[in-house]
N, C-alpha and C. Protein backbone atom coordinates (compact mmCIF):
# COMPACT_ATOMS: atom_id res chain seq x y z
N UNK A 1 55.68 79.34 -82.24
CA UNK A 1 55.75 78.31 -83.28
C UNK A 1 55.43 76.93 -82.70
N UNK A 2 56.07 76.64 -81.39
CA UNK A 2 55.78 75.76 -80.82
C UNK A 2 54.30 75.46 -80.34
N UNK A 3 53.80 76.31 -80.58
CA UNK A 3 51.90 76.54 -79.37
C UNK A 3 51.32 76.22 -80.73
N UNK A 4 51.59 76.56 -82.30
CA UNK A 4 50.78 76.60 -82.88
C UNK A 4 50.95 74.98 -83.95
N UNK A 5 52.19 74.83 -83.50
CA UNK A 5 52.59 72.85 -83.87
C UNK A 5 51.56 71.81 -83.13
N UNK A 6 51.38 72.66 -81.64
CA UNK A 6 50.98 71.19 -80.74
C UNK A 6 49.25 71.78 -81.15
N UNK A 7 48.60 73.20 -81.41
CA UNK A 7 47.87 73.03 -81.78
C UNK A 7 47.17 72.34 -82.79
N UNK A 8 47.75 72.70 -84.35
CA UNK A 8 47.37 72.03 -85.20
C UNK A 8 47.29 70.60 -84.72
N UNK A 9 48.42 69.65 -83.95
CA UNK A 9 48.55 68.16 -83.60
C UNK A 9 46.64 67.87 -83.16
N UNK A 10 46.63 68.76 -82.27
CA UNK A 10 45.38 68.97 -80.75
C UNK A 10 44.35 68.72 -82.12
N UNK A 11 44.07 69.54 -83.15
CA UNK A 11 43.12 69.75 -84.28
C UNK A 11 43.08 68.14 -84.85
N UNK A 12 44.01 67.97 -85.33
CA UNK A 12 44.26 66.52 -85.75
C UNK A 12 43.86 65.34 -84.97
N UNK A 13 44.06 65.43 -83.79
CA UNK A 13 43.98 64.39 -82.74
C UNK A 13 42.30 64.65 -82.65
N UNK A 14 41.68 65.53 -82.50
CA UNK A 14 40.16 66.18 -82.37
C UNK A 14 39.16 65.52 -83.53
N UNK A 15 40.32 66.04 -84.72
CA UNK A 15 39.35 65.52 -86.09
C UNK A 15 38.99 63.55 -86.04
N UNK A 16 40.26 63.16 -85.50
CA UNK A 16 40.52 61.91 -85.96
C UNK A 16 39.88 61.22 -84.94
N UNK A 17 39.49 61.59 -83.61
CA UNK A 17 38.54 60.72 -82.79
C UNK A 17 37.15 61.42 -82.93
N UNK A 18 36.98 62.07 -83.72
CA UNK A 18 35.37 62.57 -84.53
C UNK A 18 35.23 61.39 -85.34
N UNK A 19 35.64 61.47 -85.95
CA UNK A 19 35.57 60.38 -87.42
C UNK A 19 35.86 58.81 -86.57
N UNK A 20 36.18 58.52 -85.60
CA UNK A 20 36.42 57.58 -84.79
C UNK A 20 35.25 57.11 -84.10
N UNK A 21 34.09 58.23 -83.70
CA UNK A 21 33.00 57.98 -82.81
C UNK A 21 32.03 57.84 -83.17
N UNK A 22 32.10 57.53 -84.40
CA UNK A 22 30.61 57.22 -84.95
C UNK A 22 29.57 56.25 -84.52
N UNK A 23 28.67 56.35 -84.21
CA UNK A 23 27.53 55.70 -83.02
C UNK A 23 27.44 54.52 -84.17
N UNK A 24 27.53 53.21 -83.83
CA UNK A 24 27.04 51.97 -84.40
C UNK A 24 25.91 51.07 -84.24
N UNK A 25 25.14 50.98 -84.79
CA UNK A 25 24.11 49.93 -84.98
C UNK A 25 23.83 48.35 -85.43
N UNK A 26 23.74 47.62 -84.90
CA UNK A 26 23.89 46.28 -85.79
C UNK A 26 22.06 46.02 -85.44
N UNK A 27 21.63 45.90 -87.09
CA UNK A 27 20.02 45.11 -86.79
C UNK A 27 20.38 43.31 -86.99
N UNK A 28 19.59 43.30 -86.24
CA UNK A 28 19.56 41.72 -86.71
C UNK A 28 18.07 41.45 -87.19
N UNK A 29 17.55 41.27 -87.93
CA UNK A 29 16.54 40.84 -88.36
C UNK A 29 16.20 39.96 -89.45
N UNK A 30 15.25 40.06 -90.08
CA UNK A 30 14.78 38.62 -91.10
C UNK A 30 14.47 39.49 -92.51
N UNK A 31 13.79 39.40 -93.31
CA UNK A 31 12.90 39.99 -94.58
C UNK A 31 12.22 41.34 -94.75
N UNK A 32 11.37 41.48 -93.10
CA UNK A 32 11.46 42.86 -92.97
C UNK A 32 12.61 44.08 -92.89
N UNK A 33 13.53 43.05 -92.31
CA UNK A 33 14.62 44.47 -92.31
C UNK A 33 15.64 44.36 -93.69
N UNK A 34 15.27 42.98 -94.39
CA UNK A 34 16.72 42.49 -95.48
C UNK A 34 16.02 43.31 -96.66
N UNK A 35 15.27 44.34 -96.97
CA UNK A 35 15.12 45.00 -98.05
C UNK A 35 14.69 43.94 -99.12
N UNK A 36 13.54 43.27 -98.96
CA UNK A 36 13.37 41.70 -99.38
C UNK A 36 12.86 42.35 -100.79
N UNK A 37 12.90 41.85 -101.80
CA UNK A 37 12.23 42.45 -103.31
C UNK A 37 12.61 43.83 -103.63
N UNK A 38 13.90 44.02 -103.37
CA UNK A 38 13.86 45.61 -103.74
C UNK A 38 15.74 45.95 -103.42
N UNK A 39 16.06 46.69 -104.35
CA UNK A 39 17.79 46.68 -103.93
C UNK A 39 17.59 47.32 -102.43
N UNK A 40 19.12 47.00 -102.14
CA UNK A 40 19.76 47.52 -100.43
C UNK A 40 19.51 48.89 -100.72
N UNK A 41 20.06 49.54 -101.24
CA UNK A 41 20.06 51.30 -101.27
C UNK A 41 18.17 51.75 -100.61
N UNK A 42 17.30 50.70 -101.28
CA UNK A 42 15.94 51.23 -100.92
C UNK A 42 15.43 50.69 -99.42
N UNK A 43 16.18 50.13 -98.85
CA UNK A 43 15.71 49.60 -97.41
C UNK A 43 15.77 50.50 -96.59
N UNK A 44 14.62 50.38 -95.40
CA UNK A 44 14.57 51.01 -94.76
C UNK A 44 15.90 51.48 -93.56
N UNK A 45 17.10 49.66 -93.30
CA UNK A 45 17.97 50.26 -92.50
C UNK A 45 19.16 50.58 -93.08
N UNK A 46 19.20 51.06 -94.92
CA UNK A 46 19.93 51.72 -95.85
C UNK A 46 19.50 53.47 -95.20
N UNK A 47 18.05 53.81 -95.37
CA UNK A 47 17.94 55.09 -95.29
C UNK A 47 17.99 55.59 -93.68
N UNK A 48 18.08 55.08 -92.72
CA UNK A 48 17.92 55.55 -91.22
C UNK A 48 19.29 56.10 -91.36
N UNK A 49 20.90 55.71 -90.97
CA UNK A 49 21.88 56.95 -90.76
C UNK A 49 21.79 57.90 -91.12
N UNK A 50 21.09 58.11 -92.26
CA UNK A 50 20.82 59.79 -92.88
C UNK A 50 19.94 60.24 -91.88
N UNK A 51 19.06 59.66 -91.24
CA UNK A 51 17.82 60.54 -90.50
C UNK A 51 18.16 60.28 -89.07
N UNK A 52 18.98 59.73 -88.89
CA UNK A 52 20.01 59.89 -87.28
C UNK A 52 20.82 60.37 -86.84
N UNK A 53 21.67 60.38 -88.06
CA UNK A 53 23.49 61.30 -87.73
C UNK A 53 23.13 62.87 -87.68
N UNK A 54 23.74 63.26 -87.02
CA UNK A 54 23.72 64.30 -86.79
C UNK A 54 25.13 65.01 -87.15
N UNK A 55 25.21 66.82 -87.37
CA UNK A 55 26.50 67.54 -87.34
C UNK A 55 27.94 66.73 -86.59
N UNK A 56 27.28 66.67 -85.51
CA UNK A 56 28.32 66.10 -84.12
C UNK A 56 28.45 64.55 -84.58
N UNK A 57 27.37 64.00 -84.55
CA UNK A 57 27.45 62.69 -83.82
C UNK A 57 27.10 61.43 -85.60
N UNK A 58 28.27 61.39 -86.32
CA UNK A 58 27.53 60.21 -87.32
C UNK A 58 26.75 59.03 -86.63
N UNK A 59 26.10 58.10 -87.88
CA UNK A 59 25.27 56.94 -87.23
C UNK A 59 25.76 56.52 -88.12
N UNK A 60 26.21 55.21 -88.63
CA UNK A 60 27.00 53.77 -89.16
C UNK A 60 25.45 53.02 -88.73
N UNK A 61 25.09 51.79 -89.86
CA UNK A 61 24.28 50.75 -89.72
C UNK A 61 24.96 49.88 -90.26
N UNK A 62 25.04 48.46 -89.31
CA UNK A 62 25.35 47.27 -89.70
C UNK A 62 24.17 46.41 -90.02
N UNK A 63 23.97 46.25 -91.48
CA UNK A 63 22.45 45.33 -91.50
C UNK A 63 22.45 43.67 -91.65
N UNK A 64 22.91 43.01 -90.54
CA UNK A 64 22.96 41.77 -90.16
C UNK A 64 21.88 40.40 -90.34
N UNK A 65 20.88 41.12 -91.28
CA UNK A 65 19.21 40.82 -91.59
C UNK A 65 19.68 39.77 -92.34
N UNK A 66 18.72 38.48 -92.83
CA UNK A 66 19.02 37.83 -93.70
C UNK A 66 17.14 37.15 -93.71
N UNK A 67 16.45 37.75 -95.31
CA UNK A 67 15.37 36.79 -95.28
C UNK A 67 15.35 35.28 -94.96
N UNK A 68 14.04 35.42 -94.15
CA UNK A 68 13.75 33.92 -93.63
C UNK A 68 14.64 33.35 -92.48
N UNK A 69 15.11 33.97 -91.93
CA UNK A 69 15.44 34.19 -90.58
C UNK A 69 14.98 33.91 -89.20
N UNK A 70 15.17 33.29 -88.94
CA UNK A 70 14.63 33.16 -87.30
C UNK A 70 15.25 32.92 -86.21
N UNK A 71 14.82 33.06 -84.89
CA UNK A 71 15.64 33.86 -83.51
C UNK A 71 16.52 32.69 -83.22
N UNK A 72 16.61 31.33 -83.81
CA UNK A 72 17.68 30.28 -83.98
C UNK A 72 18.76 30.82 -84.75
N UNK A 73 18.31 31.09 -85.88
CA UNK A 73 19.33 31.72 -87.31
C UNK A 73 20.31 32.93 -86.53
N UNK A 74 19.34 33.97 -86.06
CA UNK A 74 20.25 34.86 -85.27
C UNK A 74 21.13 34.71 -84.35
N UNK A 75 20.66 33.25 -83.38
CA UNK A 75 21.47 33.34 -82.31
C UNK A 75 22.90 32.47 -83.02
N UNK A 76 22.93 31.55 -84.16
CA UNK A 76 24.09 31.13 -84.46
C UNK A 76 24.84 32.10 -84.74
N UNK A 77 24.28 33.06 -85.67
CA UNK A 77 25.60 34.27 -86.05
C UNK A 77 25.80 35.00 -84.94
N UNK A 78 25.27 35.13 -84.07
CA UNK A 78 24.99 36.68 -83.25
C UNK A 78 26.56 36.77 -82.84
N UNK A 79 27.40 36.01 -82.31
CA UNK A 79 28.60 35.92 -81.69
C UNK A 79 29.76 36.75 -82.69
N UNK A 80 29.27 36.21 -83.97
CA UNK A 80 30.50 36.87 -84.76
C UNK A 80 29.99 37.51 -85.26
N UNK A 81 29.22 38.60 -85.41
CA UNK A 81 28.60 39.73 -85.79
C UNK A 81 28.77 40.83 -84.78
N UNK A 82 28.84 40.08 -83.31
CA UNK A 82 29.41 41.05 -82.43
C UNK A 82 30.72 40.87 -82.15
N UNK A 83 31.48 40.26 -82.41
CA UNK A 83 32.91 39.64 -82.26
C UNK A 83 33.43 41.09 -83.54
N UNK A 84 32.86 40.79 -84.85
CA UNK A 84 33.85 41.49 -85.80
C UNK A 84 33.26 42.76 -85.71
N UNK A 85 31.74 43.63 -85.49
CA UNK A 85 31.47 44.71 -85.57
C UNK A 85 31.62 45.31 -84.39
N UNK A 86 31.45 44.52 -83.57
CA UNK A 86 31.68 45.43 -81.69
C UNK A 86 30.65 46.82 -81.93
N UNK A 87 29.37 46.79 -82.46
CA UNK A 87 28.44 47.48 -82.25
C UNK A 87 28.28 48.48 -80.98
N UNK A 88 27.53 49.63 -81.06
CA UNK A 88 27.44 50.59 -79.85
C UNK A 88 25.88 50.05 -79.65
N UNK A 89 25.17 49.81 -80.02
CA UNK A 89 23.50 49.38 -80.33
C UNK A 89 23.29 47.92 -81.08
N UNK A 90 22.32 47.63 -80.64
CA UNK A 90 22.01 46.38 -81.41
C UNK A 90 20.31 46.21 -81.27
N UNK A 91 19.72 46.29 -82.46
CA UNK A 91 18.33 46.37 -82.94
C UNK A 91 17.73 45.24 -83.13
N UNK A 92 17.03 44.37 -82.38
CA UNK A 92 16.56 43.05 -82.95
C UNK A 92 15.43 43.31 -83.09
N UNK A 93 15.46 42.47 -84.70
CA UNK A 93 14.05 42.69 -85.05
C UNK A 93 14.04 41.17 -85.60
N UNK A 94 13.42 40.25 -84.98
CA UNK A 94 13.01 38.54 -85.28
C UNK A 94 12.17 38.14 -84.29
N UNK A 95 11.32 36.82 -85.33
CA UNK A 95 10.92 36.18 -84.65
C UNK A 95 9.48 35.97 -85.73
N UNK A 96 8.87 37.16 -86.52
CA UNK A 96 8.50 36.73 -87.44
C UNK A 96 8.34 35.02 -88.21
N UNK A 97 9.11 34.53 -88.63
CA UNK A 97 9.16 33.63 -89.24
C UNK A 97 9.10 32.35 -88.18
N UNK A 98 9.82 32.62 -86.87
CA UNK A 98 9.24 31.52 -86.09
C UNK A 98 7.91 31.04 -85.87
N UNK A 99 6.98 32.43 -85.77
CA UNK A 99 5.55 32.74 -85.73
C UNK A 99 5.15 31.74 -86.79
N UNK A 100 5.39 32.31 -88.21
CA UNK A 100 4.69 32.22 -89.34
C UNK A 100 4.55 29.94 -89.39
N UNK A 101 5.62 29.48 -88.80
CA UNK A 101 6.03 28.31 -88.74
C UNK A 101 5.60 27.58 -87.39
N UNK A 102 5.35 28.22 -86.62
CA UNK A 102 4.57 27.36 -85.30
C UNK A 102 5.27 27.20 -84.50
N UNK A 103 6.25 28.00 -84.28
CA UNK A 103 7.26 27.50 -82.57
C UNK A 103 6.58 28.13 -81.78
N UNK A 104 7.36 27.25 -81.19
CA UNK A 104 6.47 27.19 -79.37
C UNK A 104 7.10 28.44 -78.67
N UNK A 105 6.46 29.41 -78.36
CA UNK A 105 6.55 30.91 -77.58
C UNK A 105 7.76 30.65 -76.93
N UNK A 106 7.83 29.56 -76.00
CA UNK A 106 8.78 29.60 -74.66
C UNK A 106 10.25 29.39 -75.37
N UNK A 107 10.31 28.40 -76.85
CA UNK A 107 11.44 28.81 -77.21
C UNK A 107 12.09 30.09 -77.89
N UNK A 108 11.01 30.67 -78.85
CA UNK A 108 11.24 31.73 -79.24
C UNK A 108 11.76 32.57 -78.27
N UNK A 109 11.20 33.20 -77.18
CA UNK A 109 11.60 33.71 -76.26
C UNK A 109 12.87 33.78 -75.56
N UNK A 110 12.95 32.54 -74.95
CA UNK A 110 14.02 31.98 -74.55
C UNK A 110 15.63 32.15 -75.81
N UNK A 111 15.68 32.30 -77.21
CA UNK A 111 16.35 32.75 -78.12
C UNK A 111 16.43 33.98 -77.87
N UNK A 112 15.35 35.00 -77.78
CA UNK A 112 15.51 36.37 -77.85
C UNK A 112 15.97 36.80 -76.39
N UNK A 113 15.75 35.93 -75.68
CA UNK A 113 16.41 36.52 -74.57
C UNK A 113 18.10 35.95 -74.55
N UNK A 114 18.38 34.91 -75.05
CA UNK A 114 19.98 34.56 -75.53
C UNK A 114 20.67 35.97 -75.96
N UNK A 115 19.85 36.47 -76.90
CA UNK A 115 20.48 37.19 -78.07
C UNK A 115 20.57 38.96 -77.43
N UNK A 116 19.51 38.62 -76.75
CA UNK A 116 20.16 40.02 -75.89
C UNK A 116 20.68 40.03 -74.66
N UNK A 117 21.23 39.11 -73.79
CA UNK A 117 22.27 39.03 -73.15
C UNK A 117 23.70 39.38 -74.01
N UNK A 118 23.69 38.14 -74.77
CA UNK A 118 25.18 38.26 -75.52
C UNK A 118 25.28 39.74 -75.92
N UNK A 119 24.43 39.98 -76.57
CA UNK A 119 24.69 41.97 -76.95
C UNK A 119 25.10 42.83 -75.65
N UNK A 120 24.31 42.44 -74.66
CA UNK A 120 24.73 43.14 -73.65
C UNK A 120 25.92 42.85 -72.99
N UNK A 121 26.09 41.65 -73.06
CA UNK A 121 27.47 41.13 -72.51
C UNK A 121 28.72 41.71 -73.25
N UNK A 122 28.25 42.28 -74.60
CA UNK A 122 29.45 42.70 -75.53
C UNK A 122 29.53 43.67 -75.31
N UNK A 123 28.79 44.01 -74.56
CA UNK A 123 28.76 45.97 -74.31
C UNK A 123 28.19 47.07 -74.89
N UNK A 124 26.91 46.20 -75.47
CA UNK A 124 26.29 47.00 -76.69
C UNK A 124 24.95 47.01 -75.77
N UNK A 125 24.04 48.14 -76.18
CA UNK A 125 23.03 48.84 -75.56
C UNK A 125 21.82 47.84 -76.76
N UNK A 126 20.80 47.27 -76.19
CA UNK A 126 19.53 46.68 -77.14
C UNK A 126 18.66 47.21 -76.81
N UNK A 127 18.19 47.26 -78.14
CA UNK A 127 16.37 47.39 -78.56
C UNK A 127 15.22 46.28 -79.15
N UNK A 128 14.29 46.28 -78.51
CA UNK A 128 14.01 44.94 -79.07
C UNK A 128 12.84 45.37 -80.01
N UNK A 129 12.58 45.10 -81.17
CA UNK A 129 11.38 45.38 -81.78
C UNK A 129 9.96 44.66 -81.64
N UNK A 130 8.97 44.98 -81.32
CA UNK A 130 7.61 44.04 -81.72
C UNK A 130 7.49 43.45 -82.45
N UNK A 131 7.10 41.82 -82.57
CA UNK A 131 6.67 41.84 -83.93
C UNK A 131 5.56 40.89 -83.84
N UNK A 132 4.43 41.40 -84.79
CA UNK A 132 3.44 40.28 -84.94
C UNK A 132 3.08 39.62 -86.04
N UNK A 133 2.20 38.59 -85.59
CA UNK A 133 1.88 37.54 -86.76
C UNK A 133 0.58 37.59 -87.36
N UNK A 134 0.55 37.12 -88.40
CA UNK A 134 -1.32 37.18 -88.61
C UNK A 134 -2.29 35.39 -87.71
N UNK A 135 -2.89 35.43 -87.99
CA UNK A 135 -3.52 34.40 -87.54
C UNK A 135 -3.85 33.25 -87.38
N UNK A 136 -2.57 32.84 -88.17
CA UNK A 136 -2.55 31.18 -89.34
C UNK A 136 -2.66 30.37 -88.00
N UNK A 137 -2.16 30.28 -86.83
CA UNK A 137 -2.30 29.54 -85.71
C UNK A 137 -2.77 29.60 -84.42
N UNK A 138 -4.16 30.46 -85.35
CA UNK A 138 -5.14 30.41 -83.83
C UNK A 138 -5.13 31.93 -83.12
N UNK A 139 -6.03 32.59 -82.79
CA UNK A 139 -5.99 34.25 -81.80
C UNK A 139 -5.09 33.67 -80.66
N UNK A 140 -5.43 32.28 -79.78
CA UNK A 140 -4.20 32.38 -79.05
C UNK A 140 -2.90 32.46 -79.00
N UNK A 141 -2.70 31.71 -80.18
CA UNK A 141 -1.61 31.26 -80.03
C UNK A 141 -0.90 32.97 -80.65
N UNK A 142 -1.37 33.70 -81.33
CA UNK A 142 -0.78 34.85 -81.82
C UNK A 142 -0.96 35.45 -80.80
N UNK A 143 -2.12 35.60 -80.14
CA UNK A 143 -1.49 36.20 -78.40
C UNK A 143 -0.33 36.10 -77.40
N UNK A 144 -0.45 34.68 -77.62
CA UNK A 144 1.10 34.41 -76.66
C UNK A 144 2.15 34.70 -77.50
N UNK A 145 2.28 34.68 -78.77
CA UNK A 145 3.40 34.84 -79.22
C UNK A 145 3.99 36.50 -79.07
N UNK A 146 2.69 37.22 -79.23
CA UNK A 146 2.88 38.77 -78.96
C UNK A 146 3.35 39.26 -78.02
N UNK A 147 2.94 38.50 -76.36
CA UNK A 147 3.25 38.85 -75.34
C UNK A 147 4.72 38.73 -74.89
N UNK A 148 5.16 37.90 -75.75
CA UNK A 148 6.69 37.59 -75.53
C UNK A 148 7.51 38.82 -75.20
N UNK A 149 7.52 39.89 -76.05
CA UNK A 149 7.89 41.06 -76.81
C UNK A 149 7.76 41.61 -75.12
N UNK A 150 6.61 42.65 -74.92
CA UNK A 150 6.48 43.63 -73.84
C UNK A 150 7.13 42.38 -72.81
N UNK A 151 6.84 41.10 -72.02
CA UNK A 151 7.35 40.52 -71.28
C UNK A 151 8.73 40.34 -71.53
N UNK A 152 9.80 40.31 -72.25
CA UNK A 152 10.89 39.75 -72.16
C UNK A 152 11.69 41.25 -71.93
N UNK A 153 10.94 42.38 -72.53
CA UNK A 153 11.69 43.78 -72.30
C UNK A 153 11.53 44.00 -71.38
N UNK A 154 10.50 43.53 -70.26
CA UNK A 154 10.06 44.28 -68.76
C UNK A 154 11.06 43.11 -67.89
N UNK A 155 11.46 41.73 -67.93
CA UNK A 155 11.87 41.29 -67.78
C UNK A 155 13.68 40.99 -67.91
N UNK A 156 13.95 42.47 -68.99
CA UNK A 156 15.61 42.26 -69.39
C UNK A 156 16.03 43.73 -69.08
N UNK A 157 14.45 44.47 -69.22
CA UNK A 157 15.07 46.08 -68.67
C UNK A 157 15.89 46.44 -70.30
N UNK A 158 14.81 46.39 -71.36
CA UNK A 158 15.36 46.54 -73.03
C UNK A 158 13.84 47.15 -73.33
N UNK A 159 14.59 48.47 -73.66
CA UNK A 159 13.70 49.10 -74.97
C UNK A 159 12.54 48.44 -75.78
N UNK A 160 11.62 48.74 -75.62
CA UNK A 160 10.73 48.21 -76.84
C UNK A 160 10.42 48.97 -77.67
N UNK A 161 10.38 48.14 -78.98
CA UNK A 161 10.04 49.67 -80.11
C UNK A 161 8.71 48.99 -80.84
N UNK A 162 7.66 49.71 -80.79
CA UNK A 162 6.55 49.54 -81.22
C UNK A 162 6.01 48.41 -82.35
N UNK A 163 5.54 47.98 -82.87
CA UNK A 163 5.48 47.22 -84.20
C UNK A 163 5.70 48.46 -85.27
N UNK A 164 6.63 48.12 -86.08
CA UNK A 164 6.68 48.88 -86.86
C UNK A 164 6.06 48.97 -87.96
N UNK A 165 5.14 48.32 -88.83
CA UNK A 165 4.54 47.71 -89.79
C UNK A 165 2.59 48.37 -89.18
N UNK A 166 2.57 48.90 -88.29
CA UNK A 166 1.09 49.20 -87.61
C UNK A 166 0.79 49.96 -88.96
N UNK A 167 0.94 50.89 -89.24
CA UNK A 167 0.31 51.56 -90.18
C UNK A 167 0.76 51.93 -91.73
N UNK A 168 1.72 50.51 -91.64
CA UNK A 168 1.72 50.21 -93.63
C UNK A 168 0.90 49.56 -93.69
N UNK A 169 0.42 48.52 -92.71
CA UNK A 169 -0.09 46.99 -93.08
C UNK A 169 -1.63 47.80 -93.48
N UNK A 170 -2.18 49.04 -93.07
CA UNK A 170 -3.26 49.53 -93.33
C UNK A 170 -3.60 49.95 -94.79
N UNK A 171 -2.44 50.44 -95.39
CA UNK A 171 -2.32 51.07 -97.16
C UNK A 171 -1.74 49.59 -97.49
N UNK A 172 -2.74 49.34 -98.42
CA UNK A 172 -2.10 48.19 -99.51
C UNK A 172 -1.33 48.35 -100.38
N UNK A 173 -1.44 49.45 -100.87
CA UNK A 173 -0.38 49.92 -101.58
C UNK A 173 0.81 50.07 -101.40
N UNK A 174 1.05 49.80 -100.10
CA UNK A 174 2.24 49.63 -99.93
C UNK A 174 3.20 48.58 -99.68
N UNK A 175 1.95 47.39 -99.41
CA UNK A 175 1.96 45.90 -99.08
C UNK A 175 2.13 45.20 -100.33
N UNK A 176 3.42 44.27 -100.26
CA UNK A 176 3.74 43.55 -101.32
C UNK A 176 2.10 42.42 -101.80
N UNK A 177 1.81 41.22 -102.60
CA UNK A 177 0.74 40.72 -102.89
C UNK A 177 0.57 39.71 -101.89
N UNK A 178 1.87 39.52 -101.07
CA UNK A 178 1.99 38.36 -99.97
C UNK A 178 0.96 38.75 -98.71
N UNK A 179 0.56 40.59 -98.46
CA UNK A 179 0.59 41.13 -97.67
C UNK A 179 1.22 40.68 -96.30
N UNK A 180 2.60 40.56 -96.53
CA UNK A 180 3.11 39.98 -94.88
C UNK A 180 4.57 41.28 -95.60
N UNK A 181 4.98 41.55 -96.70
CA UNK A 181 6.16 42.41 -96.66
C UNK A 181 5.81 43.68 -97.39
N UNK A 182 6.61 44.82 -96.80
CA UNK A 182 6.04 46.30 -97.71
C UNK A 182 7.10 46.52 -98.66
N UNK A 183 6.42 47.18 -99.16
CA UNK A 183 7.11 47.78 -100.99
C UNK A 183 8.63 48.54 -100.37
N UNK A 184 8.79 48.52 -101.72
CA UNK A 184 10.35 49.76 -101.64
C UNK A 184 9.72 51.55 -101.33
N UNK A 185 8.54 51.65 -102.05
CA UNK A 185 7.65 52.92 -101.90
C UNK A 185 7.55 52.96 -100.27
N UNK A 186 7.69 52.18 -99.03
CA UNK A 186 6.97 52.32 -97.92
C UNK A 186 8.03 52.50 -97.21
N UNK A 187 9.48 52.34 -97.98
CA UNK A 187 10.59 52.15 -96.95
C UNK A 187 11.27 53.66 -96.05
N UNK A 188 11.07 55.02 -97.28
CA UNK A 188 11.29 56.13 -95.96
C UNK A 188 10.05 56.33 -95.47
N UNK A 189 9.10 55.94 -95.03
CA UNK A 189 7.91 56.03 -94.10
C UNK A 189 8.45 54.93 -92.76
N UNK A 190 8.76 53.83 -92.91
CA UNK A 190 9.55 52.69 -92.13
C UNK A 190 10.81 53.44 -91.59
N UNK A 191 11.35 53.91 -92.22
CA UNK A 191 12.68 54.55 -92.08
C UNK A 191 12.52 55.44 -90.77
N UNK A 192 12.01 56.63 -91.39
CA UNK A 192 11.22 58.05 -90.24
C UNK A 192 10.27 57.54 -88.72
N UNK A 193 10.09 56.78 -89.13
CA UNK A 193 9.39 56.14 -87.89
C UNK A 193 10.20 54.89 -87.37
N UNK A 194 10.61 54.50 -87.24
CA UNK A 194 11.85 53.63 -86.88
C UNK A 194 12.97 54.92 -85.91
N UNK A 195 13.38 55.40 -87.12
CA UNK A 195 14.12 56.70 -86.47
C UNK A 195 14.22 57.43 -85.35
N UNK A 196 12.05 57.76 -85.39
CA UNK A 196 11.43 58.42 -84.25
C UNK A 196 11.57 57.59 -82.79
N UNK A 197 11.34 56.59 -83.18
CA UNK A 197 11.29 55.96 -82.14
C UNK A 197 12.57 55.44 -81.28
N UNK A 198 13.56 55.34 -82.15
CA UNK A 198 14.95 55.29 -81.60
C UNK A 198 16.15 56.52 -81.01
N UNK A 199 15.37 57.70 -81.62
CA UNK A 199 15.97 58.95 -80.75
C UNK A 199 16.52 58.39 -79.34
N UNK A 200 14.92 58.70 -78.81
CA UNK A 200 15.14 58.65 -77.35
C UNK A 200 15.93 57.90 -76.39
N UNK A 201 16.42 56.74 -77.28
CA UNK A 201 17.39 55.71 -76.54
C UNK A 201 19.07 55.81 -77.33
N UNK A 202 19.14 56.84 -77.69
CA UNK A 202 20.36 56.79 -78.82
C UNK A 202 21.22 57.55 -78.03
N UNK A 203 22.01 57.84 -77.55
CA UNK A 203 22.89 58.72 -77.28
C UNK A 203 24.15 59.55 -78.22
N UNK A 204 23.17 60.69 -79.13
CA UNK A 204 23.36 61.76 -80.25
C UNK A 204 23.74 62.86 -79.43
């Protein structure tokens, strides 16, 4: 009677740090990730825990995004976003809108590299996303701004995750009339590929 008390306890104690370990994500991003023109339920970092969690291992997303956003905007919140969520992962996806507005690379940079220290300092594992601009300020200057990305990950020893937008920005149809944001139609295609690419650094 006694073996089968401390078992059931053992079952209980088992269930309750299952439901305890759920792998966490916090994105930080701008318009691309804030489900911009379209409810939350249809965003792309609404549909990723479904295509991450696994039997064993749930996935939780914290979507920390806010259109029109930039790697300034992020770094004011970033503290209490990791202060109250204490994230296992942290996904940055900014810098967009710095682009679109003309900052100077070395600060942008210099932000994104703020913003993933502090994550790391919190004890959270980063990914940094690509992101590019169209051309409003010159092939160079969208060069340097690009290079930021592969240089600051080879430089912080952080994940890079591809541009994610490479092959919506190709179907218009899926491109809002701004062509700089994609439809609600494009978001589990964003989703699945986002996903893919975050396996390999997830620990599921």
């Amino acid at each position: 009677m006694i073996w089968q008390r401390s078992f059931f306890v053992l079952i209980l104690i088992s269930l309750a740090s299952f439901h305890a370990k759920a792998t966490s994500i916090l994105i930080l991003g701008d318009s691309l990730s804030a489900g911009y023109n379209m409810k939350a339920e249809q965003s792309w970092p609404t549909l990723l825990p479904d295509l991450l969690s696994t039997s064993k291992q749930p996935v939780v997303v914290i979507n920390g995004s806010v259109s029109g956003d930039t790697t300034g905007n992020g770094l004011a919140k970033m503290s209490g976003l990791l202060e109250e969520h204490q994230p296992d992962y942290v996904l940055i996806e900014l810098g967009a809108n710095d682009g679109l507005r003309g900052f100077q690379p070395n600060i942008v940079k210099n932000n994104l590299h703020q913003l993933i220290t502090m994550s790391k300092d919190a004890g959270a594992k980063v990914m940094l996303m690509q992101i590019r601009i169209p051309p409003n300020y010159g092939k160079r200057y969208a060069k340097m701004f690009e290079a930021i990305y592969p240089d600051l990950a080879e430089e912080t020893s952080t994940p890079l995750i591809p541009f994610f937008l490479e092959q919506v920005i190709t179907k218009p149809e899926w491109m809002m009339e701004d062509g700089l944001h994609p439809k609600a139609v494009a978001q589990p295609f964003i989703a699945e590929t986002i996903a893919n690419e975050l396996r390999p650094y997830l620990a599921l």
